[in-house]
Protein backbone atom coordinates (compact mmCIF):
# COMPACT_ATOMS: atom_id res chain seq x y z
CA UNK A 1 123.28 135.46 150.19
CA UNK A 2 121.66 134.78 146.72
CA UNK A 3 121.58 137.21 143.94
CA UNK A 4 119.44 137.18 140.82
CA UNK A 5 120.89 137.03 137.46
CA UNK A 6 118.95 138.12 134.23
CA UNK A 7 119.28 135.31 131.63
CA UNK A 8 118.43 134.70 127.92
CA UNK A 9 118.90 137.75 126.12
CA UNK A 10 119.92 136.19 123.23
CA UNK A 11 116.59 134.15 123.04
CA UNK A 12 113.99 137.39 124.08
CA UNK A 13 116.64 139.69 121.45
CA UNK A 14 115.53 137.19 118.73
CA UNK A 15 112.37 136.57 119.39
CA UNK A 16 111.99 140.96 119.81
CA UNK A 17 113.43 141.08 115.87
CA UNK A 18 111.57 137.98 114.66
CA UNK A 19 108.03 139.64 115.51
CA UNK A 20 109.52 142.83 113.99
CA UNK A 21 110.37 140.90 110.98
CA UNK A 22 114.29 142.00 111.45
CA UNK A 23 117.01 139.66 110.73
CA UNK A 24 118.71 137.37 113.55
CA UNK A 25 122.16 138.68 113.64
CA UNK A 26 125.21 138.00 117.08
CA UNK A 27 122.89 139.86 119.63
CA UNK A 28 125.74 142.20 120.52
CA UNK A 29 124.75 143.89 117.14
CA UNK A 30 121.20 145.06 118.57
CA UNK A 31 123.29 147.28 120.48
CA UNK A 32 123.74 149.34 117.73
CA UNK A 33 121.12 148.56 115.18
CA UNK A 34 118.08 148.04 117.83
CA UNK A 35 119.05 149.97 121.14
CA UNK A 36 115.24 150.14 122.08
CA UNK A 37 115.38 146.22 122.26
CA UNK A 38 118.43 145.73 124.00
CA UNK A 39 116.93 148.55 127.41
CA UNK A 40 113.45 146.62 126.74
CA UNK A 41 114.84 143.41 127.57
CA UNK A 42 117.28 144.91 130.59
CA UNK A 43 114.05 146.63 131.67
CA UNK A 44 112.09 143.17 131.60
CA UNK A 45 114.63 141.83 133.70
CA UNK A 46 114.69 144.04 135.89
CA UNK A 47 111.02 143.81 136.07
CA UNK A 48 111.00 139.99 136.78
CA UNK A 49 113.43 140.59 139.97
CA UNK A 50 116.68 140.48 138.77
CA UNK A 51 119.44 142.55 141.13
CA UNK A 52 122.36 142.50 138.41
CA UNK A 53 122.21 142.71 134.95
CA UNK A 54 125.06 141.61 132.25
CA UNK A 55 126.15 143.71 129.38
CA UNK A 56 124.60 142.52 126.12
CA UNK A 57 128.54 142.05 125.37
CA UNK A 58 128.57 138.35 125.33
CA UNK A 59 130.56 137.33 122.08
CA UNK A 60 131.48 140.91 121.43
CA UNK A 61 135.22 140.39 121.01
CA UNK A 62 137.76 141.07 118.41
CA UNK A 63 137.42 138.18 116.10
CA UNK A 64 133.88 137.61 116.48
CA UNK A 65 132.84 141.39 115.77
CA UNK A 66 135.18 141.69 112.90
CA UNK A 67 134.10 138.34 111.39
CA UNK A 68 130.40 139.38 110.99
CA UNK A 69 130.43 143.30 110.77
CA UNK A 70 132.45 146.33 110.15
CA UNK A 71 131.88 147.54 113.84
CA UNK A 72 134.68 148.22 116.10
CA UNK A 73 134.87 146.39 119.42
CA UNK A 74 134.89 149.74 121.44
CA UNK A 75 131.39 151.01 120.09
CA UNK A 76 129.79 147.50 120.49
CA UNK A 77 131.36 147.07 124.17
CA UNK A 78 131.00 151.24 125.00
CA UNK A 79 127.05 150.64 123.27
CA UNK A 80 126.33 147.45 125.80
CA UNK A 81 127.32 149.31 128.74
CA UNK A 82 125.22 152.31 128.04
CA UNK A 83 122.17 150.58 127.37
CA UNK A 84 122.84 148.42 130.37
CA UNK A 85 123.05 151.71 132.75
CA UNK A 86 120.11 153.20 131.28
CA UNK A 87 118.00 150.45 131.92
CA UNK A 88 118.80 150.16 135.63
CA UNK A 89 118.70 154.31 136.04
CA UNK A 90 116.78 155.07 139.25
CA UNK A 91 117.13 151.27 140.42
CA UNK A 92 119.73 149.61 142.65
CA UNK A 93 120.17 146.96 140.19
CA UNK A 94 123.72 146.51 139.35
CA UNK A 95 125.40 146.43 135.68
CA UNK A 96 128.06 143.25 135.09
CA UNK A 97 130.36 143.37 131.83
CA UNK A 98 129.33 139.88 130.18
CA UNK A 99 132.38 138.53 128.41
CA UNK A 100 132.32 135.68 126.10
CA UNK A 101 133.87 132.85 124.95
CA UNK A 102 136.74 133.07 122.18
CA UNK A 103 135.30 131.46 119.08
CA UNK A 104 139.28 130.47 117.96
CA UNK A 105 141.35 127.78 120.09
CA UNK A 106 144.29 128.19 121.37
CA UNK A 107 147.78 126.12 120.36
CA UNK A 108 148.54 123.74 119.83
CA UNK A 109 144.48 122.81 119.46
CA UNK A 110 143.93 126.07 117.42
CA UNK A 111 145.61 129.19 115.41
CA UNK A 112 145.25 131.73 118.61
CA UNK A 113 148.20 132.35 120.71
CA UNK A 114 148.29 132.25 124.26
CA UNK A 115 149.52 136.57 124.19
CA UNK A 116 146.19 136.94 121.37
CA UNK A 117 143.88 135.57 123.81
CA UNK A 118 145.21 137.94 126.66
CA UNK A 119 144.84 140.56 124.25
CA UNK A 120 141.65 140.28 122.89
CA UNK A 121 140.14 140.32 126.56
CA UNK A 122 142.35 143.25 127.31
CA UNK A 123 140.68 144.99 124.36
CA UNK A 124 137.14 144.12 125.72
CA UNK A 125 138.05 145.64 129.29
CA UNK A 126 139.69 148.58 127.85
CA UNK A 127 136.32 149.60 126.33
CA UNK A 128 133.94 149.27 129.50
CA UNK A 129 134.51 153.48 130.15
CA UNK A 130 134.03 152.48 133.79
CA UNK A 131 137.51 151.30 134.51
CA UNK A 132 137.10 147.67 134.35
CA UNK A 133 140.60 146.53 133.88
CA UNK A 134 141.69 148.50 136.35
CA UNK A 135 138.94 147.82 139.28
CA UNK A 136 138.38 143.68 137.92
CA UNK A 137 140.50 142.60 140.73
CA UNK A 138 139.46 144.45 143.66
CA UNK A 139 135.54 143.94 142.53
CA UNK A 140 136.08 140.00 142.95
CA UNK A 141 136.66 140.44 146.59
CA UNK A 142 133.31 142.59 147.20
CA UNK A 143 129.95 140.98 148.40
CA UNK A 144 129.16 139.34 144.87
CA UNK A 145 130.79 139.39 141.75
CA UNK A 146 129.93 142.31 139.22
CA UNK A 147 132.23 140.32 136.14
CA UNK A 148 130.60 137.31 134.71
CA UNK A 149 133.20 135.67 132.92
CA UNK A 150 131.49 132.88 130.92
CA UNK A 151 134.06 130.00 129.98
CA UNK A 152 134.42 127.95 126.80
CA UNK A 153 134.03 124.30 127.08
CA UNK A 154 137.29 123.77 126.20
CA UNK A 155 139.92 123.30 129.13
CA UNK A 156 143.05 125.02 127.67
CA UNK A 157 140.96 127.85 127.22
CA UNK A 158 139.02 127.93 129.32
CA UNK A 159 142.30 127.71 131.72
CA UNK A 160 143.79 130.65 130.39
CA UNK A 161 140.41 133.01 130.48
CA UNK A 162 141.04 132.30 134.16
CA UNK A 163 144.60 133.29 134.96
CA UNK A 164 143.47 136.44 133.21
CA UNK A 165 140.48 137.25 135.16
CA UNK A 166 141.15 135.43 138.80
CA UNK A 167 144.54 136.42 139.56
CA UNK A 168 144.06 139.09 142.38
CA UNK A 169 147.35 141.10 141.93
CA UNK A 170 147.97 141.44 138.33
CA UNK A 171 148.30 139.72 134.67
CA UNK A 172 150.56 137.02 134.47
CA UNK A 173 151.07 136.18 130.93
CA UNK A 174 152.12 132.34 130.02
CA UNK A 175 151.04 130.82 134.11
């Protein structure tokens, strides 16, 4: 069985604020300062035949949010999933949390800690207000996967990213 993806909000989010002559900003901040563009896109989406739609939560993580704003990872996360729902009201398209890559690497490559990383995607789940962290494991075993978890080119990382999100049973720090 095959099921459609949207794809590209960044691209149609900045192309949306360029014609409105609005700044280009990380495209998790439309959530908040454009709402009407963030549903618009969903709803485009949605339009061209797409059966599950990520939040526009991609990048929205500690480090990232507090390194270009004074926003708080719960509204932008809490914000992403809202618009994401109200888009696909009245349709059978499904909502998937989109989590990002960690801009930081971890050591010995980088600064961030192996317990930071776990707890900067902890953070993101926490914030979902559909009980993500909770439900993660059991939804990788339905038909198709409602979590996209995009990885980071780098392996160590990238590794890590998917103890925390594959292991069926629970969170195994340092595996």
């Amino acid at each position: 069985m095959i099921k459609l993806l949207d794809g590209a909000m960044g691209t149609k989010l900045w192309e949306m604020a360029e014609k409105a002559g609005i700044e280009k900003v990380p495209v998790w901040k439309y959530n908040i300062e454009q709402p009407d563009f963030v549903v618009d896109v969903h709803k485009q989406m949605i339009a061209a035949g797409s059966e599950i739609i990520l939040t526009n939560a991609f990048g929205a993580n500690r480090p990232m949010v507090k390194r270009s704003s004074d926003y708080e990872v719960s509204e932008v996360v809490r914000a992403a999933v809202k618009l994401a729902r109200k888009a696909a009201e009245n349709t059978d398209v499904k909502v998937a949390l989109s989590v990002g890559p960690l801009s930081e690497l971890l050591e010995p490559y980088g600064d961030l800690s192996e317990d930071d990383c776990f707890d900067i995607f902890d953070e993101v789940l926490n914030y979902t207000n559909f009980d993500m962290k909770k439900r993660v494991f059991e939804l990788l075993q339905v038909e198709y996967q409602k979590l996209m978890q995009r990885f980071t080119y780098g392996g160590a990382s990238a590794k890590k990213q998917a103890v925390f999100f594959f292991n069926t049973k629970e969170i195994h720090r340092g595996e």
